[in-house]
N, C-alpha and C. Protein backbone atom coordinates (compact mmCIF):
# COMPACT_ATOMS: atom_id res chain seq x y z
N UNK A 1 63.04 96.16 66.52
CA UNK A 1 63.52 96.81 67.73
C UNK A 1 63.28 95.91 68.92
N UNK A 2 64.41 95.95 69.93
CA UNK A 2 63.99 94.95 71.05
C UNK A 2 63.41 95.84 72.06
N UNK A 3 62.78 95.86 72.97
CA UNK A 3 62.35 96.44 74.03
C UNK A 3 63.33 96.46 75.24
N UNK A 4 63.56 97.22 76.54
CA UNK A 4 64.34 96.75 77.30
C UNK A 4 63.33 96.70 78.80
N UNK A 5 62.36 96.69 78.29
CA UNK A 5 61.75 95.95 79.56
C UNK A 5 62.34 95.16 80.58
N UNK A 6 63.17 94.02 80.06
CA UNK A 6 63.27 93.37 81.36
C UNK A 6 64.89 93.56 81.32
N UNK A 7 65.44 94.70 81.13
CA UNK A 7 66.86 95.22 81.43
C UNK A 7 66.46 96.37 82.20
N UNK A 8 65.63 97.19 82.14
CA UNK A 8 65.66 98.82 82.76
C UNK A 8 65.13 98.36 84.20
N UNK A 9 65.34 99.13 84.65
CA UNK A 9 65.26 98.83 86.30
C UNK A 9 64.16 100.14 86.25
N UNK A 10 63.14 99.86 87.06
CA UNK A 10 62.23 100.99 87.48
C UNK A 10 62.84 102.15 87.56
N UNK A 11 62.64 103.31 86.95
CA UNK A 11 63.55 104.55 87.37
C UNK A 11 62.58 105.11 88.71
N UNK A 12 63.50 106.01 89.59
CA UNK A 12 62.72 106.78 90.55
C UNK A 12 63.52 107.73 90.75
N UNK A 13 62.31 108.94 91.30
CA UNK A 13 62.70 110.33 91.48
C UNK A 13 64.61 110.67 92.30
N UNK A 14 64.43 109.61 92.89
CA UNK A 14 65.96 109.88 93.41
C UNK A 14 67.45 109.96 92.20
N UNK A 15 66.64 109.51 91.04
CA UNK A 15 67.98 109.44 90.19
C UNK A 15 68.46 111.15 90.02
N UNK A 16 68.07 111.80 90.47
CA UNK A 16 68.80 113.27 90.23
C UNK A 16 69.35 113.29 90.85
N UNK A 17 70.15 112.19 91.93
CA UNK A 17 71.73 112.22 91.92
C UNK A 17 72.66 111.89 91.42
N UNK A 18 72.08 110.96 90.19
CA UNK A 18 73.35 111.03 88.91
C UNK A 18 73.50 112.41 88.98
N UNK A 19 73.05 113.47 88.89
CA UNK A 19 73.36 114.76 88.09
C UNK A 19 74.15 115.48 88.87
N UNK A 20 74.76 114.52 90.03
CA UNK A 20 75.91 115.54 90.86
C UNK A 20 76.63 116.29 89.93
N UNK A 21 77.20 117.23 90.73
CA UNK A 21 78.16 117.80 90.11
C UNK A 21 79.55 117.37 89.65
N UNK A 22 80.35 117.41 89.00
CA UNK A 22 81.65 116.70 88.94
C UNK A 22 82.77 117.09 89.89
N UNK A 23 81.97 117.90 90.78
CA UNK A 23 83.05 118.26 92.05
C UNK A 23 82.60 117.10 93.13
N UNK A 24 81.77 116.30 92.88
CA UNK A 24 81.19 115.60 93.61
C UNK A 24 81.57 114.05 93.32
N UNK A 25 82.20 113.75 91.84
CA UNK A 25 82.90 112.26 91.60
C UNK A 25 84.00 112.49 92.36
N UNK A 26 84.67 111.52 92.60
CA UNK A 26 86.09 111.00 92.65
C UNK A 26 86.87 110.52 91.62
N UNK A 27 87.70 111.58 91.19
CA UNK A 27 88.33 110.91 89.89
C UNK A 27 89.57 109.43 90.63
N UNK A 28 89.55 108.51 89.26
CA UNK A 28 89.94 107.73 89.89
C UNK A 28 91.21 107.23 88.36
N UNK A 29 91.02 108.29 87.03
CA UNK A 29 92.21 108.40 86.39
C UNK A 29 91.60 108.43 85.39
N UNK A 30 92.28 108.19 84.10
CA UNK A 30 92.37 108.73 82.83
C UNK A 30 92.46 107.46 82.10
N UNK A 31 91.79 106.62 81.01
CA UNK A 31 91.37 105.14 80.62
C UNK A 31 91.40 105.44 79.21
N UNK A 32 92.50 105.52 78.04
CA UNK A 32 91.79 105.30 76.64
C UNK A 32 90.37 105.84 76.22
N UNK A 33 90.83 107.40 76.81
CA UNK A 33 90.07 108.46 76.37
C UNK A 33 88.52 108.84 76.93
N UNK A 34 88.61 107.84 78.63
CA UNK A 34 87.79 107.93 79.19
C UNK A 34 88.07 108.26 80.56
N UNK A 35 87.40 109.21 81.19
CA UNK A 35 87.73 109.07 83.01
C UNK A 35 86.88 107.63 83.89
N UNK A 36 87.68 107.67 84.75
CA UNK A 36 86.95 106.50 85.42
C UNK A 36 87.09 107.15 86.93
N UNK A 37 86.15 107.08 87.45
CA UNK A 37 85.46 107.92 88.77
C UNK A 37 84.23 107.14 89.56
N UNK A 38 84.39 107.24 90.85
CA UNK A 38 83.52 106.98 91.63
C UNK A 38 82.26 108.40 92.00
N UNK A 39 81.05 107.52 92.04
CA UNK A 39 79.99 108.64 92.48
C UNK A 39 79.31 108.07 93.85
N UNK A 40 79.38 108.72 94.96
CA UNK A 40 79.22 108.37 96.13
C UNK A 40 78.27 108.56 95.94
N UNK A 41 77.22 109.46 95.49
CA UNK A 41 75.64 109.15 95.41
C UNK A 41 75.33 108.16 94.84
N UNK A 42 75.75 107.15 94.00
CA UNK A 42 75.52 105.68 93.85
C UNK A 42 76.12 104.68 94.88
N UNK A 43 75.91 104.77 96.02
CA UNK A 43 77.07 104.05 96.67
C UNK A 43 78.26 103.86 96.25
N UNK A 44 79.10 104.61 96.02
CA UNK A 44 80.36 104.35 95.65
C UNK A 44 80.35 103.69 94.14
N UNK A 45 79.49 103.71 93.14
CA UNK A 45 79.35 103.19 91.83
C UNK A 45 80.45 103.50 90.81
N UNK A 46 81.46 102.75 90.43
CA UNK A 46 82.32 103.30 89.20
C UNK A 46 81.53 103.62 88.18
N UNK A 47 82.15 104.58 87.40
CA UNK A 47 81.57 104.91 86.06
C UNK A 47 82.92 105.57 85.53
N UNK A 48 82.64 105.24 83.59
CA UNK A 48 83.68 106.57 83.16
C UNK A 48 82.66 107.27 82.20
N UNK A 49 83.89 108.33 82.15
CA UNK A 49 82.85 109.26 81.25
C UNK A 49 83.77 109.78 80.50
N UNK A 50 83.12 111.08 79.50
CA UNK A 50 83.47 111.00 78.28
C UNK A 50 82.90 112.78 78.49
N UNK A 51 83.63 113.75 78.09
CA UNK A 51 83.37 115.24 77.50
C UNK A 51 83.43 115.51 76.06
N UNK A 52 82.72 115.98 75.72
CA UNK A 52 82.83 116.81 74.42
C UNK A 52 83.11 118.12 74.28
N UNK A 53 83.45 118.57 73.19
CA UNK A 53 83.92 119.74 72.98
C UNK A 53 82.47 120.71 72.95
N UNK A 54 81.47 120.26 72.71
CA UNK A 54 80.22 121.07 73.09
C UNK A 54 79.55 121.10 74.47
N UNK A 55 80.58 120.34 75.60
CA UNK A 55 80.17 120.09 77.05
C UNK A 55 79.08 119.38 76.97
N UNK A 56 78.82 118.10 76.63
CA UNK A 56 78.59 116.74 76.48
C UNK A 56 78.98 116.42 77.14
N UNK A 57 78.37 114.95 78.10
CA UNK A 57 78.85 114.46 78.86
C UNK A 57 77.93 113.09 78.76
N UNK A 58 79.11 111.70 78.55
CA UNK A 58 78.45 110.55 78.38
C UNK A 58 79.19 109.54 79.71
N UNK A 59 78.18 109.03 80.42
CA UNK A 59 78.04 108.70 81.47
C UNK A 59 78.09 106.92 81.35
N UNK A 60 78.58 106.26 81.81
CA UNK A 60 78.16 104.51 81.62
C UNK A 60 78.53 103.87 82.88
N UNK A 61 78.15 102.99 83.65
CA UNK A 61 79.07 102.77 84.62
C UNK A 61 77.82 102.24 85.83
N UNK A 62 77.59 101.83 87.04
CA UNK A 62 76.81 101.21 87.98
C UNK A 62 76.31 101.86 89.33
N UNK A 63 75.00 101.57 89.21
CA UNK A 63 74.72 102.31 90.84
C UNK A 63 74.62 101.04 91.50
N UNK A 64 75.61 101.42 92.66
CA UNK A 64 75.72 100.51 93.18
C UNK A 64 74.68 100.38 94.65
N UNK A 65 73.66 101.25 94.38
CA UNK A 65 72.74 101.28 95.65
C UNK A 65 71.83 100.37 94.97
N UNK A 66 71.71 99.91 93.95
CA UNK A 66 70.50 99.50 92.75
C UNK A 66 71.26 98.50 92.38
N UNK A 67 72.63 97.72 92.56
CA UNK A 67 72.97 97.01 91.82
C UNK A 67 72.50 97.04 90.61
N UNK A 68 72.82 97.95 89.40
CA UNK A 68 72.49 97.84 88.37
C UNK A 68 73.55 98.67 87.44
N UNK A 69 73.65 98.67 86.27
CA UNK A 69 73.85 99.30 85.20
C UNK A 69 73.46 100.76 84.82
N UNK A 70 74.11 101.41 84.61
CA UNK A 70 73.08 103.01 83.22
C UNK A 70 74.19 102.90 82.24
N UNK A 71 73.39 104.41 82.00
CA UNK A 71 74.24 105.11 81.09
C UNK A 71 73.26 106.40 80.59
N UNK A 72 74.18 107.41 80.99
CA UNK A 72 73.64 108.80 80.90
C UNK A 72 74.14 109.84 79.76
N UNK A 73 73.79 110.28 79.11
CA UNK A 73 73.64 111.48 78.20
C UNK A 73 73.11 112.91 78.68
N UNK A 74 74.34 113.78 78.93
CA UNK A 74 73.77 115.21 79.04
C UNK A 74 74.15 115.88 77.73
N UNK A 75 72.73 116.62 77.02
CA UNK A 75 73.55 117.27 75.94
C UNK A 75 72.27 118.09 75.74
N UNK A 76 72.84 119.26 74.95
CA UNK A 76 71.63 119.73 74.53
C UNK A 76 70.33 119.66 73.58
N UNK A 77 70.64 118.43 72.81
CA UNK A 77 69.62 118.19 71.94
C UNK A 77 68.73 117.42 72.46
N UNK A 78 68.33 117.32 73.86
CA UNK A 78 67.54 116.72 74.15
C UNK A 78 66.30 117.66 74.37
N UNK A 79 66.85 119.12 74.22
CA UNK A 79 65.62 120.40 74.39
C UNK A 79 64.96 120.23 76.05
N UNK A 80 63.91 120.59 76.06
CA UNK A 80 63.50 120.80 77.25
C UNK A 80 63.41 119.41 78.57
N UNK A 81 63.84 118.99 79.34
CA UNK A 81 64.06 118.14 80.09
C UNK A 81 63.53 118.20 81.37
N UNK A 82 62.67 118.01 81.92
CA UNK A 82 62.62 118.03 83.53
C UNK A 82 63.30 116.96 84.37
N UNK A 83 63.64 117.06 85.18
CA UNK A 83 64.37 116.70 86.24
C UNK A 83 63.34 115.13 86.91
N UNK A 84 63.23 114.25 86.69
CA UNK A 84 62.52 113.43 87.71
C UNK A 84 61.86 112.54 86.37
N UNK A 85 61.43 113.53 84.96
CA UNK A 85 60.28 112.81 84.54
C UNK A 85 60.80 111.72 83.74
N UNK A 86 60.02 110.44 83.19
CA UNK A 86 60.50 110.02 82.32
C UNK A 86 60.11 110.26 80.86
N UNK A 87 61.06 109.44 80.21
CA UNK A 87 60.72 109.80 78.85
C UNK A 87 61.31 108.74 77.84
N UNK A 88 60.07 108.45 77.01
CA UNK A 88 60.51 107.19 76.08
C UNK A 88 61.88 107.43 75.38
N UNK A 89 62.91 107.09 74.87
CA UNK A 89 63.70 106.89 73.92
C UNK A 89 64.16 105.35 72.91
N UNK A 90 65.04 105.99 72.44
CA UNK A 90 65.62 105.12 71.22
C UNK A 90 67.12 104.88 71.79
N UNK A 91 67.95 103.83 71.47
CA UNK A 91 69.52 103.75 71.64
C UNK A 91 69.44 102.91 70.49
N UNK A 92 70.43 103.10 69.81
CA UNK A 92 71.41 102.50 68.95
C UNK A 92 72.53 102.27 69.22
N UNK A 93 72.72 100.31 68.64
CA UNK A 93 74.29 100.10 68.98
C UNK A 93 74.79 98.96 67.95
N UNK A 94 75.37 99.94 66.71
CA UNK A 94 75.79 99.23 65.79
C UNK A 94 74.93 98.65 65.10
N UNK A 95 73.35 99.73 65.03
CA UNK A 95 72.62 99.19 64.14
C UNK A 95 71.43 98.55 64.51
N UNK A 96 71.89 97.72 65.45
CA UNK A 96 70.41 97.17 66.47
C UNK A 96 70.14 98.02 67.59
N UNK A 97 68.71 98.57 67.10
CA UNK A 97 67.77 99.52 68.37
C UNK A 97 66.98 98.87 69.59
N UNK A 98 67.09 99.96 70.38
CA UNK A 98 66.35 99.32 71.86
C UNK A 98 65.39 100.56 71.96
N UNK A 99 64.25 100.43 72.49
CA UNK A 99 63.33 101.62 73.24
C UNK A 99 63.68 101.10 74.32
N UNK A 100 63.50 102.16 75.34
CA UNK A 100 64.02 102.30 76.18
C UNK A 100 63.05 103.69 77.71
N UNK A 101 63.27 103.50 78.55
CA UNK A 101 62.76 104.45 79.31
C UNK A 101 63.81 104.92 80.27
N UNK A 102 63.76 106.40 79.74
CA UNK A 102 64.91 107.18 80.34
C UNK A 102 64.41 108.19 81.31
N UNK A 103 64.94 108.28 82.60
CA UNK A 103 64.82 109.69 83.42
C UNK A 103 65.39 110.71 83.00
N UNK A 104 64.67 111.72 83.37
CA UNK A 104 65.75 113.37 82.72
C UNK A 104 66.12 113.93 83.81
N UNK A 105 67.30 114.74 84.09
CA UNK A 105 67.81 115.04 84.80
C UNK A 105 68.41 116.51 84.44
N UNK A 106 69.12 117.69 85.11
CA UNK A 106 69.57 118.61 84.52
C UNK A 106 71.16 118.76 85.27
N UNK A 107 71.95 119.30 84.58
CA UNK A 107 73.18 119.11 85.31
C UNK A 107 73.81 120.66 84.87
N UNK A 108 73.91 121.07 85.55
CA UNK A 108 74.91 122.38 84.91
C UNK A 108 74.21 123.28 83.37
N UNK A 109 72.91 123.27 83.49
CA UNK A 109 71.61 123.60 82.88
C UNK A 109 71.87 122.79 81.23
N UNK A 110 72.19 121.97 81.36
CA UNK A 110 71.99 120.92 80.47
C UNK A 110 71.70 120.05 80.83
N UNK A 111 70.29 119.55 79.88
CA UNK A 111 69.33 118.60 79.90
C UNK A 111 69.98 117.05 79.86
N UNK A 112 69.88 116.22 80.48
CA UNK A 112 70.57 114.78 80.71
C UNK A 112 69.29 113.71 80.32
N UNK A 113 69.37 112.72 80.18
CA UNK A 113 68.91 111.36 80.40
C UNK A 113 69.58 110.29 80.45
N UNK A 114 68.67 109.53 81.53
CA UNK A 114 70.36 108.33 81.55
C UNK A 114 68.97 106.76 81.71
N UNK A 115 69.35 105.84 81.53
CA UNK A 115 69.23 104.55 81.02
C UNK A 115 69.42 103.83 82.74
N UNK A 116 68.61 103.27 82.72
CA UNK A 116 69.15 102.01 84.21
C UNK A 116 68.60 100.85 83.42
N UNK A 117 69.93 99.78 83.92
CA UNK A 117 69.80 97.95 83.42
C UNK A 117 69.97 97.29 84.69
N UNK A 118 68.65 96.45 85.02
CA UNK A 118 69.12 95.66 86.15
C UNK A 118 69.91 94.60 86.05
N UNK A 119 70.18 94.38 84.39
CA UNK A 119 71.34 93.16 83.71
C UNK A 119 72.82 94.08 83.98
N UNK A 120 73.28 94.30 85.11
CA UNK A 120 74.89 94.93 85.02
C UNK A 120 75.86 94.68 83.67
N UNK A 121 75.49 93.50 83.13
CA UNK A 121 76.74 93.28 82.38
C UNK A 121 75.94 93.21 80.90
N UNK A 122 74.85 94.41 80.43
CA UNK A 122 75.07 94.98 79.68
C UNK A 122 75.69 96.10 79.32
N UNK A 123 75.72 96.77 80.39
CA UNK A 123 77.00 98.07 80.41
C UNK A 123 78.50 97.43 79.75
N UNK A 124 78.53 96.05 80.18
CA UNK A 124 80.12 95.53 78.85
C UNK A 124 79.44 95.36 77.47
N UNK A 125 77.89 94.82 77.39
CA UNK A 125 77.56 94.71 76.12
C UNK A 125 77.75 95.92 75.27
N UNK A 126 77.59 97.42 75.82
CA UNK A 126 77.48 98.49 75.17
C UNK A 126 79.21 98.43 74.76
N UNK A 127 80.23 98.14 76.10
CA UNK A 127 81.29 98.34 74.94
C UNK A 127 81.73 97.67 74.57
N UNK A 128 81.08 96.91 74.11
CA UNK A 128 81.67 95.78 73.14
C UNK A 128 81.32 96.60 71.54
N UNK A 129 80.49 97.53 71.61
CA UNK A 129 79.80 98.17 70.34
C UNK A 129 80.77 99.33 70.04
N UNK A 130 80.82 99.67 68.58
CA UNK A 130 81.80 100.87 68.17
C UNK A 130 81.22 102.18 68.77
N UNK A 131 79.59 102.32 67.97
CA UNK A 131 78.80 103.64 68.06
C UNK A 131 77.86 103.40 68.73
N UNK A 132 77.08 104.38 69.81
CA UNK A 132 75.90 104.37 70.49
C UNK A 132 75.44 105.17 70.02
N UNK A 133 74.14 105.50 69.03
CA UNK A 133 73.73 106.48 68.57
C UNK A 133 72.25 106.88 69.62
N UNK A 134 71.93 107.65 70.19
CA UNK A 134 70.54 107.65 70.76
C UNK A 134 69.33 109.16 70.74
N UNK A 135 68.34 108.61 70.76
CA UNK A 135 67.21 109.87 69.79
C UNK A 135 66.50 109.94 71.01
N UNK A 136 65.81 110.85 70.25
CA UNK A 136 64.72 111.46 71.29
C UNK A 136 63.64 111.01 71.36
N UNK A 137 62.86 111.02 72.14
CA UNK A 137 60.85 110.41 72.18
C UNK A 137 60.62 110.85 70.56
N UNK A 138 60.80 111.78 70.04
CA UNK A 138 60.36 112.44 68.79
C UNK A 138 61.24 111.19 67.94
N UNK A 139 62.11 110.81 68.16
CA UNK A 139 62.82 109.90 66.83
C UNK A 139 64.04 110.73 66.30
N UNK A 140 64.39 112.40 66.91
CA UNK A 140 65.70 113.34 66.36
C UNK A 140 66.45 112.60 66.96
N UNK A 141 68.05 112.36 66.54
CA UNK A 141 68.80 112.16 67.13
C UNK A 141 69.75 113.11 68.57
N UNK A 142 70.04 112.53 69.05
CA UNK A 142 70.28 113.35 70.16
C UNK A 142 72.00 113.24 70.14
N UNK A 143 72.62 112.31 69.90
CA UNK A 143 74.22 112.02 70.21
C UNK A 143 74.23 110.97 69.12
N UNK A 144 75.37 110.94 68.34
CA UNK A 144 76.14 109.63 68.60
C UNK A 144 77.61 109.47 68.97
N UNK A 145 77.77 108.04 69.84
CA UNK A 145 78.85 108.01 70.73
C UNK A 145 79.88 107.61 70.24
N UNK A 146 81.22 107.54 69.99
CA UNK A 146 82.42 106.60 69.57
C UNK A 146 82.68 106.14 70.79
N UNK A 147 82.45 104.81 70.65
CA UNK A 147 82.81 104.05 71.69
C UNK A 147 84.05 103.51 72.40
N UNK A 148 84.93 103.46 71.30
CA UNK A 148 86.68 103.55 71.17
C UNK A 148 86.62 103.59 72.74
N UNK A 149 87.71 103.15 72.79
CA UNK A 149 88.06 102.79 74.12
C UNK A 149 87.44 102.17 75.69
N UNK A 150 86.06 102.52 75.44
CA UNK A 150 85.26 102.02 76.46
C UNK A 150 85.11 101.53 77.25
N UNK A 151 85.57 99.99 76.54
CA UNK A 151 85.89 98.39 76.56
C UNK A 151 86.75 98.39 77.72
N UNK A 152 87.79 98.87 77.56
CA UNK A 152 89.21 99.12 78.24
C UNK A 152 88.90 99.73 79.35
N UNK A 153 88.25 100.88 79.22
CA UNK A 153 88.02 101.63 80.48
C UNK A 153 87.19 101.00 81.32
N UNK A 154 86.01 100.39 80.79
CA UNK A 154 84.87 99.76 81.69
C UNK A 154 85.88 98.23 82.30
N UNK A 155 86.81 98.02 81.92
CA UNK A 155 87.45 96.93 82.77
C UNK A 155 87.94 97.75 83.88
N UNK A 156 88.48 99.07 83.76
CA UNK A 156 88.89 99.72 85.27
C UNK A 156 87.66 99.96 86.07
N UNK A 157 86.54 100.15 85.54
CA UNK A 157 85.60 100.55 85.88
C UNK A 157 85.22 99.42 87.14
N UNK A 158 84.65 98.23 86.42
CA UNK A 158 85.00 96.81 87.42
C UNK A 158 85.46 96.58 88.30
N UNK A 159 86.78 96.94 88.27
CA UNK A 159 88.05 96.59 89.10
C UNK A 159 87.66 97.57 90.28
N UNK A 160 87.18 98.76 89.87
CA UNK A 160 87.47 99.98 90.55
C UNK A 160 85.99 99.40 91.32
N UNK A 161 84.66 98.78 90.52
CA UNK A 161 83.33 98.40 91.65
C UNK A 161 83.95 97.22 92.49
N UNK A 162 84.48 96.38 92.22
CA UNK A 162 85.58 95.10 93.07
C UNK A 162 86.40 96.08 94.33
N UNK A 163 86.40 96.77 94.58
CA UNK A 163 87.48 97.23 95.20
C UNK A 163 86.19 98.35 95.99
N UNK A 164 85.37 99.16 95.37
CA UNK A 164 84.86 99.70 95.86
C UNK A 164 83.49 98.97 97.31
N UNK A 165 82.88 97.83 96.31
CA UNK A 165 82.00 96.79 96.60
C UNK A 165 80.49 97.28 96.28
């Protein structure tokens, strides 16, 4: 397993503004099965995202107040979550694992955690990968992601932080 020590960016209590509401992105269109949207609580940060049919919601994309990278997971198998704290995890991508330190967040009373990289352009490393599988402090799995399309979208994503700044 690699560590992501020197990818995660210090998390802090302010990240519970990822957990805006989605009345609160700017949609910015529809990407090979991904939205691509601005979140003004990241400074204007592109991200796309991804719904599930169990109201899942997978998050990837840049705060741009942090110049950095995430990637967020709201779902319910993460069980009880507080808002601010952190919490060790696991990601999988195509097999090779990272630990990782994730903030929890709650969004629409589902439990979230999301990932910060101060390396931005691992957020293309992730889609360069098919599946993101990622677990809990316990080692349960929590999601896994099909990555399909990603790739594609995270190039609007770019375009859309180029334009945003």
């Amino acid at each position: 397993m690699k560590t992501l020590a020197t990818l995660c960016a210090t998390a802090f209590l302010a990240l519970g503004s990822i957990a805006a509401s989605a009345q609160d992105l700017i949609d910015k269109g529809f990407v090979s099965g991904w939205n691509v949207m601005v979140d003004p609580s990241f400074g204007n940060g592109c991200l796309i995202q991804t719904v599930y049919q169990d109201l899942s919601v997978v998050r990837i994309g840049y705060d741009a107040t942090g110049n950095r990278g995430y990637f967020v997971v709201f779902h319910k198998g993460w069980g009880k979550i507080e808002k601010g704290k952190q919490y060790d995890i696991t990601f999988d991508l195509d097999g090779q694992k990272y630990n990782a330190v994730a903030t929890g967040f709650v969004q629409d009373r589902v439990p979230g955690a999301g990932v910060f990289f101060d390396d931005r352009d691992f957020v293309h490393a992730i889609a360069q990968k098919k599946i993101m599988t990622v677990y809990n402090a316990a080692g349960q799995q929590v999601i896994s992601i099909d990555l399909k399309g990603s790739a594609k979208a995270l190039d609007y994503a770019r375009k859309c932080q180029e334009v945003e700044g």
